[in-house]
N, C-alpha and C. Protein backbone atom coordinates (compact mmCIF):
# COMPACT_ATOMS: atom_id res chain seq x y z
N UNK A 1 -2.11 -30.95 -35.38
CA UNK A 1 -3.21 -30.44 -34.60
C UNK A 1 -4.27 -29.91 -35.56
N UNK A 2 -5.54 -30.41 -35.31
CA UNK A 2 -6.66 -29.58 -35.93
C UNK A 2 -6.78 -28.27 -35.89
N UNK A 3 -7.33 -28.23 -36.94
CA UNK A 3 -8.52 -26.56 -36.48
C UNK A 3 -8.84 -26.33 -35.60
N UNK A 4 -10.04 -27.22 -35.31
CA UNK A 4 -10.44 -27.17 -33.96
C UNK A 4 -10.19 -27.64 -32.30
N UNK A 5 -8.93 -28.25 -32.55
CA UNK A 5 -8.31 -28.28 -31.48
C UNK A 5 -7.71 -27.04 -31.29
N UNK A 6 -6.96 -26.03 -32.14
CA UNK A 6 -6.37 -25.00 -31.42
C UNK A 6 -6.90 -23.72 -31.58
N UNK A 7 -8.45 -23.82 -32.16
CA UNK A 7 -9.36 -22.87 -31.60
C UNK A 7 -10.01 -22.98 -30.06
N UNK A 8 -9.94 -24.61 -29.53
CA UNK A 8 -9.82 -24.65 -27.73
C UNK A 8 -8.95 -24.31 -27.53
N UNK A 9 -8.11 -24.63 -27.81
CA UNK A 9 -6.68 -23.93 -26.72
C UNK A 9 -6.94 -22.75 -27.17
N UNK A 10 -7.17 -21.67 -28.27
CA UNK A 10 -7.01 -20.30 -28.17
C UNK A 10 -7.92 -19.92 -27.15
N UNK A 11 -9.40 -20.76 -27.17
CA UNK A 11 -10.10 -20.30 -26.07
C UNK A 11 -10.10 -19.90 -24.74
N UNK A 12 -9.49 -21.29 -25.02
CA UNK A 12 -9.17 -21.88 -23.19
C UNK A 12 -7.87 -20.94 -22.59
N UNK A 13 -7.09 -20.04 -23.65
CA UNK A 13 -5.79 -19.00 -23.17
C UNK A 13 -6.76 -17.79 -23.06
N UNK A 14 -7.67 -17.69 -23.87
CA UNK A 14 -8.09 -16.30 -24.25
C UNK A 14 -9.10 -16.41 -22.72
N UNK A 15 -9.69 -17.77 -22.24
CA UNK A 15 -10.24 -17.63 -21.07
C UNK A 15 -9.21 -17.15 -19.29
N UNK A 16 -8.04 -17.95 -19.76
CA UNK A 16 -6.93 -17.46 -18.53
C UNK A 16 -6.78 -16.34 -18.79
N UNK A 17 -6.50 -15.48 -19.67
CA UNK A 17 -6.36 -14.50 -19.70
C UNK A 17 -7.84 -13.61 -18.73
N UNK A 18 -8.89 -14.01 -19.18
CA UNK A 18 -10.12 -12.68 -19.05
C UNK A 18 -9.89 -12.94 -17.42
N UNK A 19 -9.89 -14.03 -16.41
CA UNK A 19 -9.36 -14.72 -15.63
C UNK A 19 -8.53 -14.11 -14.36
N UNK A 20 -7.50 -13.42 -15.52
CA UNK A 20 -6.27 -12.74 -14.99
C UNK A 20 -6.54 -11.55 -14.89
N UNK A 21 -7.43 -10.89 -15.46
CA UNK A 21 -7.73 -9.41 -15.98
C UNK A 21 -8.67 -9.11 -14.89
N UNK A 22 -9.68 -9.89 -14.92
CA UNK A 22 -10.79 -9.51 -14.27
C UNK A 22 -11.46 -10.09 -12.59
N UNK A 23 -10.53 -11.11 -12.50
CA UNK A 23 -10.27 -12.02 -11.33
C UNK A 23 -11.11 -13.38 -11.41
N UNK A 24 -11.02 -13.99 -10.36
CA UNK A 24 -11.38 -15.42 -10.40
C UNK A 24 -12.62 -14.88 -9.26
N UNK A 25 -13.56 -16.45 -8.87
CA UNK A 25 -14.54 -16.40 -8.10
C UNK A 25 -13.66 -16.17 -6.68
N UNK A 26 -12.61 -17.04 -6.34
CA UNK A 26 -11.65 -16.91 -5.35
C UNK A 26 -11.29 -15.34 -4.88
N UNK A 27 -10.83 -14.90 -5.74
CA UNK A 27 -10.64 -12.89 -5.27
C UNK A 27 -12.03 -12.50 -4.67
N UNK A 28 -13.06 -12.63 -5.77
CA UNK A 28 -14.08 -11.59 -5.75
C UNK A 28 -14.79 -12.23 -4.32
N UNK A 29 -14.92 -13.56 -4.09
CA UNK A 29 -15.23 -14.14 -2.26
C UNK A 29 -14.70 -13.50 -1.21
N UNK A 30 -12.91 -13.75 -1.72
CA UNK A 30 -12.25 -12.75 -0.88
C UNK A 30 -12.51 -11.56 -0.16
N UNK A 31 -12.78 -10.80 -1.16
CA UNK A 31 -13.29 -9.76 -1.69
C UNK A 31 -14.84 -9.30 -1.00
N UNK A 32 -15.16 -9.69 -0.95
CA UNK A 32 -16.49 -9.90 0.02
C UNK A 32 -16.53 -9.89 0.89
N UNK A 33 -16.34 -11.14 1.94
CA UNK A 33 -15.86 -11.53 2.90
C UNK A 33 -14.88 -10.24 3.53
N UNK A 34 -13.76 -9.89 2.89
CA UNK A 34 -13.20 -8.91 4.02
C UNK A 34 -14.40 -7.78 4.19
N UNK A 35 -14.78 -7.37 2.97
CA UNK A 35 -15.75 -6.36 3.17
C UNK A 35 -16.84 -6.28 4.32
N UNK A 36 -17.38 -7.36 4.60
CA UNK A 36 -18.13 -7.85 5.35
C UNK A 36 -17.82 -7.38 6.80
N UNK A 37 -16.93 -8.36 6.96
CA UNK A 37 -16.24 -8.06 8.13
C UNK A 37 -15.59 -6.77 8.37
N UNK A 38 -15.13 -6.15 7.48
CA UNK A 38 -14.80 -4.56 7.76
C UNK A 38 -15.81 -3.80 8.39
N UNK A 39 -17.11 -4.29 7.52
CA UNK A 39 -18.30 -3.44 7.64
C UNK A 39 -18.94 -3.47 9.44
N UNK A 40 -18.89 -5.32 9.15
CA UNK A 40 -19.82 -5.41 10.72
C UNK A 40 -18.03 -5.17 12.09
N UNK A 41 -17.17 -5.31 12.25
CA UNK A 41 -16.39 -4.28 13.14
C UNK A 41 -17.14 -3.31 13.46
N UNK A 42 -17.39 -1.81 13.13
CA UNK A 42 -17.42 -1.33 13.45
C UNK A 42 -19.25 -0.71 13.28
N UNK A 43 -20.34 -1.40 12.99
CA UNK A 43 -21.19 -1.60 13.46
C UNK A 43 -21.49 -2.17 14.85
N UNK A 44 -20.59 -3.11 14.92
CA UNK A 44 -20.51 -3.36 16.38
C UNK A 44 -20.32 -2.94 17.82
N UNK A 45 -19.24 -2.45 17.09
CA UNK A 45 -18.56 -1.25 18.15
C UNK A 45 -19.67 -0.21 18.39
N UNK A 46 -20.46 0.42 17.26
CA UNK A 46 -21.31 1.35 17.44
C UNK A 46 -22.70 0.44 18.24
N UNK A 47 -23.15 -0.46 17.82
CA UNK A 47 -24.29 -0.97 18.79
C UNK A 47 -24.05 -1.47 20.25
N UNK A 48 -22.83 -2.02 20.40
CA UNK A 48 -22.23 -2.29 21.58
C UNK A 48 -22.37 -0.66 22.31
N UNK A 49 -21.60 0.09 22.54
CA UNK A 49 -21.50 1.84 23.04
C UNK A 49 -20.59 1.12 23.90
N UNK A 50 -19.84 -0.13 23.91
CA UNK A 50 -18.94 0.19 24.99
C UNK A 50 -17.90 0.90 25.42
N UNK A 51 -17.43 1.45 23.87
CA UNK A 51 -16.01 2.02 23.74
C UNK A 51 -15.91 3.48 23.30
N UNK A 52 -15.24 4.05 23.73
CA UNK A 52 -15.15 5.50 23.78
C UNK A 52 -15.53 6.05 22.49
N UNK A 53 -15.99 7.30 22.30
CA UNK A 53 -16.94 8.25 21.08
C UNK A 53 -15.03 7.89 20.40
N UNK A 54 -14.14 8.11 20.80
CA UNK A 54 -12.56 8.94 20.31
C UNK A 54 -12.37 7.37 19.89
N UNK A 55 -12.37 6.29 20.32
CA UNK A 55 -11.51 4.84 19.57
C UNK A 55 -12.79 4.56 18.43
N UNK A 56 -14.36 4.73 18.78
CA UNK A 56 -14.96 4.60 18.25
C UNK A 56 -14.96 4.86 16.46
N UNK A 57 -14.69 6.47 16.68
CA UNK A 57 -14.41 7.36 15.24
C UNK A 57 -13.36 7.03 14.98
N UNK A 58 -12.07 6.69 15.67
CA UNK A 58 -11.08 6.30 14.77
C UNK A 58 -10.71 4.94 14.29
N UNK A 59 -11.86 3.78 14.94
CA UNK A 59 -11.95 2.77 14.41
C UNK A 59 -12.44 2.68 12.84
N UNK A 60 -13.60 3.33 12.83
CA UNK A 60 -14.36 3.38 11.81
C UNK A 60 -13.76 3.83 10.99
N UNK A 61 -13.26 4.89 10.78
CA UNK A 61 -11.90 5.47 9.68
C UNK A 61 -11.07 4.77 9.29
N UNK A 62 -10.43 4.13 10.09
CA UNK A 62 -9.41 2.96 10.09
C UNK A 62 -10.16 1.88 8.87
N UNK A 63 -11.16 1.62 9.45
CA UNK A 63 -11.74 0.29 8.73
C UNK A 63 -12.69 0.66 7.44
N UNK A 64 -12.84 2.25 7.55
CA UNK A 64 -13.26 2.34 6.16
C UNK A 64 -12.00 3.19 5.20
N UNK A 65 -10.92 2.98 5.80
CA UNK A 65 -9.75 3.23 4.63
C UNK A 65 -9.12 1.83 3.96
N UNK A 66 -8.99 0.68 5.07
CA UNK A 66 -9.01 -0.40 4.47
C UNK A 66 -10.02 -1.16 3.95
N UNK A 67 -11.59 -0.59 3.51
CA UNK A 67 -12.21 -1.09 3.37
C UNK A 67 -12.04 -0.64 1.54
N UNK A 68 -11.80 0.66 1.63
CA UNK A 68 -11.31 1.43 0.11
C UNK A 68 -10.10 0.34 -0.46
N UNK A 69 -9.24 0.11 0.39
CA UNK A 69 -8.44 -0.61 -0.68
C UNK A 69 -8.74 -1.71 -0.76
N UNK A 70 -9.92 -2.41 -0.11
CA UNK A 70 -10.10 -4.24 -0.27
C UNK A 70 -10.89 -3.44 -1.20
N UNK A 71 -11.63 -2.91 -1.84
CA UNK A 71 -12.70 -2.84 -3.24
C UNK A 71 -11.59 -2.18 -4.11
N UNK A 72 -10.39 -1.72 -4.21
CA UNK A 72 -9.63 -1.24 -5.41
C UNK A 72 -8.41 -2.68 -5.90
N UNK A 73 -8.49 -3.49 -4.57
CA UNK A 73 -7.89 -4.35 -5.15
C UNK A 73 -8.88 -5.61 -5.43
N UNK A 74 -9.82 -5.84 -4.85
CA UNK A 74 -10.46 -7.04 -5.08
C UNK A 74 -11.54 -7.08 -5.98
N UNK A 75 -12.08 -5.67 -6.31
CA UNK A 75 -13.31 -5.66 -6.97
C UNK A 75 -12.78 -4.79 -8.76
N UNK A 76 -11.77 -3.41 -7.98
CA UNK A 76 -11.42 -3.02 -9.46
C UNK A 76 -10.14 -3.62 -10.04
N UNK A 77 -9.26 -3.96 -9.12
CA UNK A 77 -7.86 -4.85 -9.83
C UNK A 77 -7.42 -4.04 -10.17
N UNK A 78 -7.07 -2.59 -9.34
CA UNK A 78 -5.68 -1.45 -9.13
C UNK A 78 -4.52 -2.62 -8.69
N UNK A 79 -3.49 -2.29 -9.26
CA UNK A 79 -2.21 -2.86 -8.76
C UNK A 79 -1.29 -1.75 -9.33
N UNK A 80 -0.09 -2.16 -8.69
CA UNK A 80 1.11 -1.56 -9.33
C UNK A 80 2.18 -2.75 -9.93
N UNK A 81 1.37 -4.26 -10.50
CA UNK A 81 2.66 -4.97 -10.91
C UNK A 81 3.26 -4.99 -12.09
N UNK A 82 1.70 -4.84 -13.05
CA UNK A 82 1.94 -4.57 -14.49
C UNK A 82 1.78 -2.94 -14.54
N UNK A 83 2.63 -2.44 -16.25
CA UNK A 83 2.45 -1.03 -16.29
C UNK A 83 1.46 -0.64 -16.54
N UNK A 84 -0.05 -1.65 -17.21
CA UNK A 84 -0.97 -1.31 -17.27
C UNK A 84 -1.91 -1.03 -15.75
N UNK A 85 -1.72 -1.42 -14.91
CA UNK A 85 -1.79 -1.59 -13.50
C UNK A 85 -1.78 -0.40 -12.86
N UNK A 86 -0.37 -0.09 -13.30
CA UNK A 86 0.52 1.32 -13.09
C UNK A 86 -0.29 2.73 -13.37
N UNK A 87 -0.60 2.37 -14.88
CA UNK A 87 -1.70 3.69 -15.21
C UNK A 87 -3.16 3.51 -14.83
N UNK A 88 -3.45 2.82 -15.08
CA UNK A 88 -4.83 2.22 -14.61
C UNK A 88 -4.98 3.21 -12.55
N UNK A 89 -3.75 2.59 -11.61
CA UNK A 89 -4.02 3.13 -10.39
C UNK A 89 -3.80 4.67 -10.41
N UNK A 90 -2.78 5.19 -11.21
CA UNK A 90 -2.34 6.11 -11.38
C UNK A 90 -3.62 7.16 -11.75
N UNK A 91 -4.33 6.69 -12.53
CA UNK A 91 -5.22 7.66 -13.41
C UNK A 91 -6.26 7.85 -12.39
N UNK A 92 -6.36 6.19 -11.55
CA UNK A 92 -7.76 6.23 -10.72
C UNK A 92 -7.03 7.28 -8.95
N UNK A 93 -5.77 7.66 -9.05
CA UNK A 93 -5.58 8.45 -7.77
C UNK A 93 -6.08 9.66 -8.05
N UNK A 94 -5.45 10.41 -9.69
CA UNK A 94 -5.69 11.55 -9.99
C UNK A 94 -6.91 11.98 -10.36
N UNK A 95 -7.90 11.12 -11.08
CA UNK A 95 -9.52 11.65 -10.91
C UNK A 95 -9.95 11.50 -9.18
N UNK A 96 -9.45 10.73 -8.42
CA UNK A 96 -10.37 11.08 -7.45
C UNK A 96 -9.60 12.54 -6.82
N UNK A 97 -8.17 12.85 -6.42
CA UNK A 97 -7.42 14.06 -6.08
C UNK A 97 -8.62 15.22 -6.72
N UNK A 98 -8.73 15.45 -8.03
CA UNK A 98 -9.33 16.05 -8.62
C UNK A 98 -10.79 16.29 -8.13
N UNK A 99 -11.56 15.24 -7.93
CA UNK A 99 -12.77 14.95 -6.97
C UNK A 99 -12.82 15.76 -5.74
N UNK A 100 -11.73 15.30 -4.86
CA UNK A 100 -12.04 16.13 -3.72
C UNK A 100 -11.73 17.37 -3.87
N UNK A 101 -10.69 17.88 -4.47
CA UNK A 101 -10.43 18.94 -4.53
C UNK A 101 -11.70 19.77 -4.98
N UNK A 102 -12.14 19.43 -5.69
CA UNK A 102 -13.58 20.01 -6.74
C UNK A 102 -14.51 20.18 -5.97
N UNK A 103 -14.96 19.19 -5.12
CA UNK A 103 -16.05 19.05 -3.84
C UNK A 103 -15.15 19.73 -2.41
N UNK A 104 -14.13 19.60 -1.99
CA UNK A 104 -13.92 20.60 -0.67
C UNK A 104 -14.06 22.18 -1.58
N UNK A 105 -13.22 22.61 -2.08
CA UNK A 105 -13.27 23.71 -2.97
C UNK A 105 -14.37 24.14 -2.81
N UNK A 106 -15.53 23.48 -3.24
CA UNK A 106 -16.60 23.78 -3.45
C UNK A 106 -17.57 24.41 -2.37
N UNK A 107 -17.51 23.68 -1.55
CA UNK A 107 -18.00 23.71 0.15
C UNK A 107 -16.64 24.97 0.76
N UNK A 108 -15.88 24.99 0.35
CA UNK A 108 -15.31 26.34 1.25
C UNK A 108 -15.77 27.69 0.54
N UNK A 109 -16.05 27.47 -0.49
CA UNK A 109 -16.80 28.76 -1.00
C UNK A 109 -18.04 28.59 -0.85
N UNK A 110 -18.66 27.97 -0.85
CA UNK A 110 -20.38 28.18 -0.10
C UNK A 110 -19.99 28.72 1.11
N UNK A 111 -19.49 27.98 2.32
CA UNK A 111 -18.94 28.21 3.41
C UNK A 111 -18.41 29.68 3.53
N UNK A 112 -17.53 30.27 3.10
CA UNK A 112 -17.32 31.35 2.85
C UNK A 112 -18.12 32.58 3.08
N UNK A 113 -18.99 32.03 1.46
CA UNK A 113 -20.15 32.90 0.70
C UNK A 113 -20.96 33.48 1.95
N UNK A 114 -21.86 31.87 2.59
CA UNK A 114 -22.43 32.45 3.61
C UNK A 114 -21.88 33.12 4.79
N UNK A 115 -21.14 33.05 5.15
CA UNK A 115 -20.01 33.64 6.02
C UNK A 115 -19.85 35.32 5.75
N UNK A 116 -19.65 35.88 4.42
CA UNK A 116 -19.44 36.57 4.32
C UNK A 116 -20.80 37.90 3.98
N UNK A 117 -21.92 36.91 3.59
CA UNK A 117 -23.66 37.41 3.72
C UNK A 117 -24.14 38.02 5.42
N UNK A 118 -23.40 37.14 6.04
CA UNK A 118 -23.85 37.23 7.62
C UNK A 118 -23.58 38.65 8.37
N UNK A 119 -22.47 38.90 7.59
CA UNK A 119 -21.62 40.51 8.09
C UNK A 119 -22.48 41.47 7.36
């Protein structure tokens, strides 16, 4: 084998690889597409008014919690199969935990604050 034959093949691995890492056009369509449709559900529901304020709000919740994990799996490529996967989701639960905590926290002491100005 040449030189330059198995500088293509290194390519052409080093390309399955980026491939594997970062996804194909196939995911990221995917990937879209559910989004889409997550999105217009419950636009619908809201321009329609046919359905109760109570299925309404808990539609929308519904479809924007699965809308969080079609963009952690289709757009950032959280998994749990590889261990890099593993830390990668792992790290991305505990900065956001950290997030809310930081932002409710935050708002119960404003909340508070003024609360406690009023007396």
């Amino acid at each position: 084998m040449s030189h330059s034959e198995s500088q293509i093949i290194e390519q052409f691995a080093h390309q399955q690889d980026t491939e594997a890492e970062h996804g194909s056009v196939k995911s990221y369509l995917i990937g879209f597409l559910l989004s889409v449709v997550l999105t217009l559900i419950p636009f619908a529901m809201v321009i329609s008014g046919d359905y109760s304020k109570t299925i309404t709000i808990w539609t929308i919740v519904t479809m924007a919690i699965i809308q969080i994990w079609v963009h952690l799996k289709y757009f950032l490529h959280l998994n749990f199969v590889t261990e890099e996967g593993k830390a990668s989701t792992l790290s991305f639960l505990f900065s956001a935990l950290v997030i809310v905590m930081v932002v409710g926290l935050s708002v119960w002491i404003i909340y508070e604050s003024n609360a406690m100005m009023m007396y």
